[in-house]
N, C-alpha and C. Protein backbone atom coordinates (compact mmCIF):
# COMPACT_ATOMS: atom_id res chain seq x y z
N UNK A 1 -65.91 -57.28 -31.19
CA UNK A 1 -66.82 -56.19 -31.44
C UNK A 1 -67.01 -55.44 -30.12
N UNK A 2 -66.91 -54.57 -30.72
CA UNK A 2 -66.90 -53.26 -29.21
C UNK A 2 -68.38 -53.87 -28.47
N UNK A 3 -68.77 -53.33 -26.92
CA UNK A 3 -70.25 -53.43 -26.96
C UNK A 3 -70.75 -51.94 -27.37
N UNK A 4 -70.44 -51.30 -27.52
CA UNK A 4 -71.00 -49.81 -28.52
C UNK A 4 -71.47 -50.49 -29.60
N UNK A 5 -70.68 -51.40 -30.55
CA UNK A 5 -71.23 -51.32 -31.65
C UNK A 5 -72.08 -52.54 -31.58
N UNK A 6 -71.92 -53.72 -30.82
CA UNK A 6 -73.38 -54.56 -30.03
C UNK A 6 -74.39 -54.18 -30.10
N UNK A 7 -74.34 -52.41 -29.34
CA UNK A 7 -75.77 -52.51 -28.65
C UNK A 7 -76.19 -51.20 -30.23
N UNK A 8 -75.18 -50.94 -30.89
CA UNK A 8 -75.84 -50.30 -32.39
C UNK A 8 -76.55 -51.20 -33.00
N UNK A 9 -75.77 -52.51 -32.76
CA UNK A 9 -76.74 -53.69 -34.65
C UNK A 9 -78.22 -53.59 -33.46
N UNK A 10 -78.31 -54.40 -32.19
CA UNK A 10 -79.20 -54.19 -31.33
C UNK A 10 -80.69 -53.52 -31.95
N UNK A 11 -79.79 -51.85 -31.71
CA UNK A 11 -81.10 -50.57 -31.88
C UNK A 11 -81.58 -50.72 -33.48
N UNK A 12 -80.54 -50.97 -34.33
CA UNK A 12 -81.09 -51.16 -35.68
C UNK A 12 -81.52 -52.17 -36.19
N UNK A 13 -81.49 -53.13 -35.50
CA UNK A 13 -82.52 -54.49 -36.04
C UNK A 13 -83.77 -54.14 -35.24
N UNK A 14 -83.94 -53.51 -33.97
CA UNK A 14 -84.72 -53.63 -33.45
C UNK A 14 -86.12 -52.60 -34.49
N UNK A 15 -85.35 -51.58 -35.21
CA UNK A 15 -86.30 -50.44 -36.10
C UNK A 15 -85.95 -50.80 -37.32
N UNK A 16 -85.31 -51.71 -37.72
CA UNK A 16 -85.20 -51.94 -39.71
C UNK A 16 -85.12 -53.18 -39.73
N UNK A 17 -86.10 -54.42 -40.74
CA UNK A 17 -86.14 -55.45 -40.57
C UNK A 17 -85.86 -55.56 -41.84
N UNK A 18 -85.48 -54.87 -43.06
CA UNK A 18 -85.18 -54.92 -44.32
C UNK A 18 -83.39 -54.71 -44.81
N UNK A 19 -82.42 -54.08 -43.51
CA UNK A 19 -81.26 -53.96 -43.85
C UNK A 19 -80.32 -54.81 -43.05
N UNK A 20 -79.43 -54.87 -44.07
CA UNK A 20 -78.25 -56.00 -43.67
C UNK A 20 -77.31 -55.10 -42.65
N UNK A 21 -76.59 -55.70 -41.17
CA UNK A 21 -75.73 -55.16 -40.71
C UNK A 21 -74.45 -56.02 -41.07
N UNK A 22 -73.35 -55.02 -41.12
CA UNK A 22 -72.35 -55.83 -42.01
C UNK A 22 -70.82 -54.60 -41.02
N UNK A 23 -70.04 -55.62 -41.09
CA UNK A 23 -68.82 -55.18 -40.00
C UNK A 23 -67.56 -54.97 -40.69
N UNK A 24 -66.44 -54.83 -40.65
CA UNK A 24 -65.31 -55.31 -41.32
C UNK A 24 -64.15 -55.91 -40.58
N UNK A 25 -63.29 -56.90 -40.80
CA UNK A 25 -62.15 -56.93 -39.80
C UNK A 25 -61.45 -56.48 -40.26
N UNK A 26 -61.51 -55.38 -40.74
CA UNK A 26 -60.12 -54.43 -41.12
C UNK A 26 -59.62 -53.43 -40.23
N UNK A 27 -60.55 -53.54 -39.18
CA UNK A 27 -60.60 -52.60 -38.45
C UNK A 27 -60.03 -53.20 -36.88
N UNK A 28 -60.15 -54.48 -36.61
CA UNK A 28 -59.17 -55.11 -35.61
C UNK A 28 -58.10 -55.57 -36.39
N UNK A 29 -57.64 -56.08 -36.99
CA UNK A 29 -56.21 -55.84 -38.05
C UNK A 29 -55.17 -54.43 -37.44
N UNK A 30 -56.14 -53.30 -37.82
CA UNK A 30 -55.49 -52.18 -37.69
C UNK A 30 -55.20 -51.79 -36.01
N UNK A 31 -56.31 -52.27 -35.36
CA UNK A 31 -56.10 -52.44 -34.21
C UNK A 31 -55.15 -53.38 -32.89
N UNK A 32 -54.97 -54.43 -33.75
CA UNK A 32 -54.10 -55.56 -33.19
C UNK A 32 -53.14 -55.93 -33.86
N UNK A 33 -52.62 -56.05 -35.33
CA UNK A 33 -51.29 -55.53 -35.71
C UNK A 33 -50.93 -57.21 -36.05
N UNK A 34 -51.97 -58.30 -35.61
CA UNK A 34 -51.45 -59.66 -35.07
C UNK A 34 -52.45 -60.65 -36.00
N UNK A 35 -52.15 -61.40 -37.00
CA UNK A 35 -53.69 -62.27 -37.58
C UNK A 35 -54.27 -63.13 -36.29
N UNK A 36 -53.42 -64.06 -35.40
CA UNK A 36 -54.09 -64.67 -34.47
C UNK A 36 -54.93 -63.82 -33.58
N UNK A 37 -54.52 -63.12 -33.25
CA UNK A 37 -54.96 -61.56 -32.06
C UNK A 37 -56.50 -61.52 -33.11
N UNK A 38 -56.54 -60.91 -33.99
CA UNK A 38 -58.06 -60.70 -34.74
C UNK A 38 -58.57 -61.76 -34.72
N UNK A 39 -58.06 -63.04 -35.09
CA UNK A 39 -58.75 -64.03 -35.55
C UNK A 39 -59.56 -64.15 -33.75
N UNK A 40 -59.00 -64.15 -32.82
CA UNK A 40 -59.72 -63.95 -31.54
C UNK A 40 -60.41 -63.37 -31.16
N UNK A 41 -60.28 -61.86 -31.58
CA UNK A 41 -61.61 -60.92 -31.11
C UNK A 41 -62.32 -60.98 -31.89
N UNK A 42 -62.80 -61.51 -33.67
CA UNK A 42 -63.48 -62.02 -34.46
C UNK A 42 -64.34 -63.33 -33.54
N UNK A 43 -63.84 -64.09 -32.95
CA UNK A 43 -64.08 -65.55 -32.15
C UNK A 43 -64.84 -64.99 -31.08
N UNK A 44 -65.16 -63.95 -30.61
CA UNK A 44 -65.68 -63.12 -28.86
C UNK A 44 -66.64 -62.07 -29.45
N UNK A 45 -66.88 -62.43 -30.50
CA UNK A 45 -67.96 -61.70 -31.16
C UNK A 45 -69.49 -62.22 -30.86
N UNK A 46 -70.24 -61.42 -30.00
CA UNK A 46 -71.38 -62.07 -29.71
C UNK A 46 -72.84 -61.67 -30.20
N UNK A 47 -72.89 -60.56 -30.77
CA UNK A 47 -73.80 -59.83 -31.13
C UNK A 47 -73.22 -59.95 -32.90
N UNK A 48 -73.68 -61.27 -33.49
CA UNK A 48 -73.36 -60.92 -34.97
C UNK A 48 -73.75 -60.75 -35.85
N UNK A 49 -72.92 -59.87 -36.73
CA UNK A 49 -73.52 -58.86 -37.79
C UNK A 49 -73.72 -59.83 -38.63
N UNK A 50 -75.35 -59.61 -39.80
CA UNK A 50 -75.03 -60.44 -40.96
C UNK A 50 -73.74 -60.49 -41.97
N UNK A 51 -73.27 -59.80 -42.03
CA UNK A 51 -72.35 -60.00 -42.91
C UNK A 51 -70.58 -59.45 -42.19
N UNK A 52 -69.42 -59.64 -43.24
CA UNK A 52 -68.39 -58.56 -42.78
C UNK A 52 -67.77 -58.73 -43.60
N UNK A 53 -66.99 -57.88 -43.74
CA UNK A 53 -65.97 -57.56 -44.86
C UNK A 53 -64.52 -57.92 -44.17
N UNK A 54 -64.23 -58.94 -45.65
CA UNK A 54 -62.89 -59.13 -45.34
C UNK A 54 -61.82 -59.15 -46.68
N UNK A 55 -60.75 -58.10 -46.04
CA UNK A 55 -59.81 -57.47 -47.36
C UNK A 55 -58.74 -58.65 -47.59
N UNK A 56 -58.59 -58.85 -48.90
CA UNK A 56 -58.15 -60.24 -49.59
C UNK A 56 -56.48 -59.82 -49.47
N UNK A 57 -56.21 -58.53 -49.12
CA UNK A 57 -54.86 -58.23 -49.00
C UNK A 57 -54.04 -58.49 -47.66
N UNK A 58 -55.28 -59.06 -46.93
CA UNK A 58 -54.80 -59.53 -45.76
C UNK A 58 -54.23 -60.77 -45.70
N UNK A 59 -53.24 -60.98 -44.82
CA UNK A 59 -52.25 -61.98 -45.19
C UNK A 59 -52.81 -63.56 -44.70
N UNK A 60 -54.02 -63.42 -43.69
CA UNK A 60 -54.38 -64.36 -43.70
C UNK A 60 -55.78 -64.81 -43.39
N UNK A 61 -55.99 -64.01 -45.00
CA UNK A 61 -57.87 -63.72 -45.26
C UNK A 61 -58.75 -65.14 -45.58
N UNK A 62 -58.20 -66.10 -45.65
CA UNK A 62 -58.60 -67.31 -45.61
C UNK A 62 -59.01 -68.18 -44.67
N UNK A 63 -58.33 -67.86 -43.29
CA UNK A 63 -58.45 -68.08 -42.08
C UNK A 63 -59.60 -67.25 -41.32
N UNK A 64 -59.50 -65.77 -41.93
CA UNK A 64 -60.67 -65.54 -41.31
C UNK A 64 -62.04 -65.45 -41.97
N UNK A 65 -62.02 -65.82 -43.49
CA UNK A 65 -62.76 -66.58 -43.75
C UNK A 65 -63.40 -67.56 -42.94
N UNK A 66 -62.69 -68.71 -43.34
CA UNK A 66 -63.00 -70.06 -42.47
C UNK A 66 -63.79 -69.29 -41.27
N UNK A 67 -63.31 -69.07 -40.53
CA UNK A 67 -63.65 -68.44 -39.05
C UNK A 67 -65.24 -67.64 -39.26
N UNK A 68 -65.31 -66.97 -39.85
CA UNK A 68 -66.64 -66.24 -40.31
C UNK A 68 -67.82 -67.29 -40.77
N UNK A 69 -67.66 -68.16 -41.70
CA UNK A 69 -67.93 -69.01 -41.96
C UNK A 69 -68.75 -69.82 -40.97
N UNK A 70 -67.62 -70.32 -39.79
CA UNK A 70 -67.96 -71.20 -38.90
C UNK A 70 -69.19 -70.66 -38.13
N UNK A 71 -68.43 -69.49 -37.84
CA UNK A 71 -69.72 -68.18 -36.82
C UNK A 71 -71.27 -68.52 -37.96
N UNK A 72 -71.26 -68.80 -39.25
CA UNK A 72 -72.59 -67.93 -39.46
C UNK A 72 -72.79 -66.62 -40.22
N UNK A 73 -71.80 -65.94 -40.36
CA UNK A 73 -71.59 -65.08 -41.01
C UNK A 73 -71.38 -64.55 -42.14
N UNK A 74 -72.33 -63.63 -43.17
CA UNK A 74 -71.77 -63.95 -44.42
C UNK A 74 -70.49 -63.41 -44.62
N UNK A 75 -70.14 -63.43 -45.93
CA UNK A 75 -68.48 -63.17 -46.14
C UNK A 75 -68.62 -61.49 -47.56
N UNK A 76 -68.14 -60.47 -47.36
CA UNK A 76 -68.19 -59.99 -48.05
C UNK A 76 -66.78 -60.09 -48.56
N UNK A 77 -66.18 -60.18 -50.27
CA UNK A 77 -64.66 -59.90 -50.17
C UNK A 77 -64.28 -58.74 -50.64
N UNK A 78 -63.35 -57.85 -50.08
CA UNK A 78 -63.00 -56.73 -50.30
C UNK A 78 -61.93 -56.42 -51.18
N UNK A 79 -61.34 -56.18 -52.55
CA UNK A 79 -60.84 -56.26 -53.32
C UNK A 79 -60.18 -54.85 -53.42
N UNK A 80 -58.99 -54.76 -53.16
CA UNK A 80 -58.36 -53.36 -53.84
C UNK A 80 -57.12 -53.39 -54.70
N UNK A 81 -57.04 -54.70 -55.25
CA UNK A 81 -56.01 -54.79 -56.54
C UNK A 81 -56.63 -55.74 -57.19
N UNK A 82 -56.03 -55.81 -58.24
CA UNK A 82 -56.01 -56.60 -59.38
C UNK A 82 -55.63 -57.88 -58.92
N UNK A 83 -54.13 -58.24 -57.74
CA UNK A 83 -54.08 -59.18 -57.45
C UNK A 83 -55.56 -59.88 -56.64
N UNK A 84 -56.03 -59.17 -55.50
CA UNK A 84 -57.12 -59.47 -55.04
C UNK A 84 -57.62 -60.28 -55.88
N UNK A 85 -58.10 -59.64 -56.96
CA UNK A 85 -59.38 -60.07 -57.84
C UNK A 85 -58.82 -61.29 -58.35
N UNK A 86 -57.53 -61.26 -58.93
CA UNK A 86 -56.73 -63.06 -58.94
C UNK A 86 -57.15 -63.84 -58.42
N UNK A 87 -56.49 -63.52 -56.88
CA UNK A 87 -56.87 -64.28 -55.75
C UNK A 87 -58.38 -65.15 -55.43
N UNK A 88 -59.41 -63.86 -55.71
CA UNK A 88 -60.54 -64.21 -55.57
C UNK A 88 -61.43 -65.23 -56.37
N UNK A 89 -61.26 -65.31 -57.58
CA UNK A 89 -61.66 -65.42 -58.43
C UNK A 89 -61.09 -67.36 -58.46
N UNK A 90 -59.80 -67.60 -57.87
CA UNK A 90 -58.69 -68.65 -57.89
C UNK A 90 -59.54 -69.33 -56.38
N UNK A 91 -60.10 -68.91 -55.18
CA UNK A 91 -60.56 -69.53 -54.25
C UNK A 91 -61.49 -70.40 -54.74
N UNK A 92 -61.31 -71.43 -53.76
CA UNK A 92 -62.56 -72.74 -53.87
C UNK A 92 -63.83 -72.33 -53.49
């Protein structure tokens, strides 16, 4: 997580005690090109959001599951096929 967007959850927890902050790793994916590479800057995340979104079309959305998980974090799943929803629906 950038510290820009750190010191955003920061200012907005500090003035809204009723909304969820919620992230996505779709967005280091797109940035790092690498599942281990995300699964790391996911891991150096220090300021964490309640929740994040993670797209089931990712090849290894289970892992960063797990990983989210471990952090504390809730799990949102992001679905944009039909397979997704397979998928999802088929997890433990």
């Amino acid at each position: 997580m950038t510290p820009r967007a750190a010191k955003s959850i920061d200012v907005y927890r500090s003035t809204s005690q009723s909304s969820v902050v919620s992230e996505t790793t779709n967005a280091y994916r797109a940035l790092l090109h690498v599942s281990e590479a995300t699964r790391q800057a996911i891991a150096l995340w220090r300021d964490l959001p309640d929740r994040a979104s993670v797209n089931l079309s990712e090849s290894d959305e289970l892992a960063v599951m797990a990983l989210l998980d471990r952090m504390g974090v809730a799990i949102e799943a992001r679905l944009a096929s039909v397979s997704d929803a397979e998928r999802f629906l088929a997890m433990p």
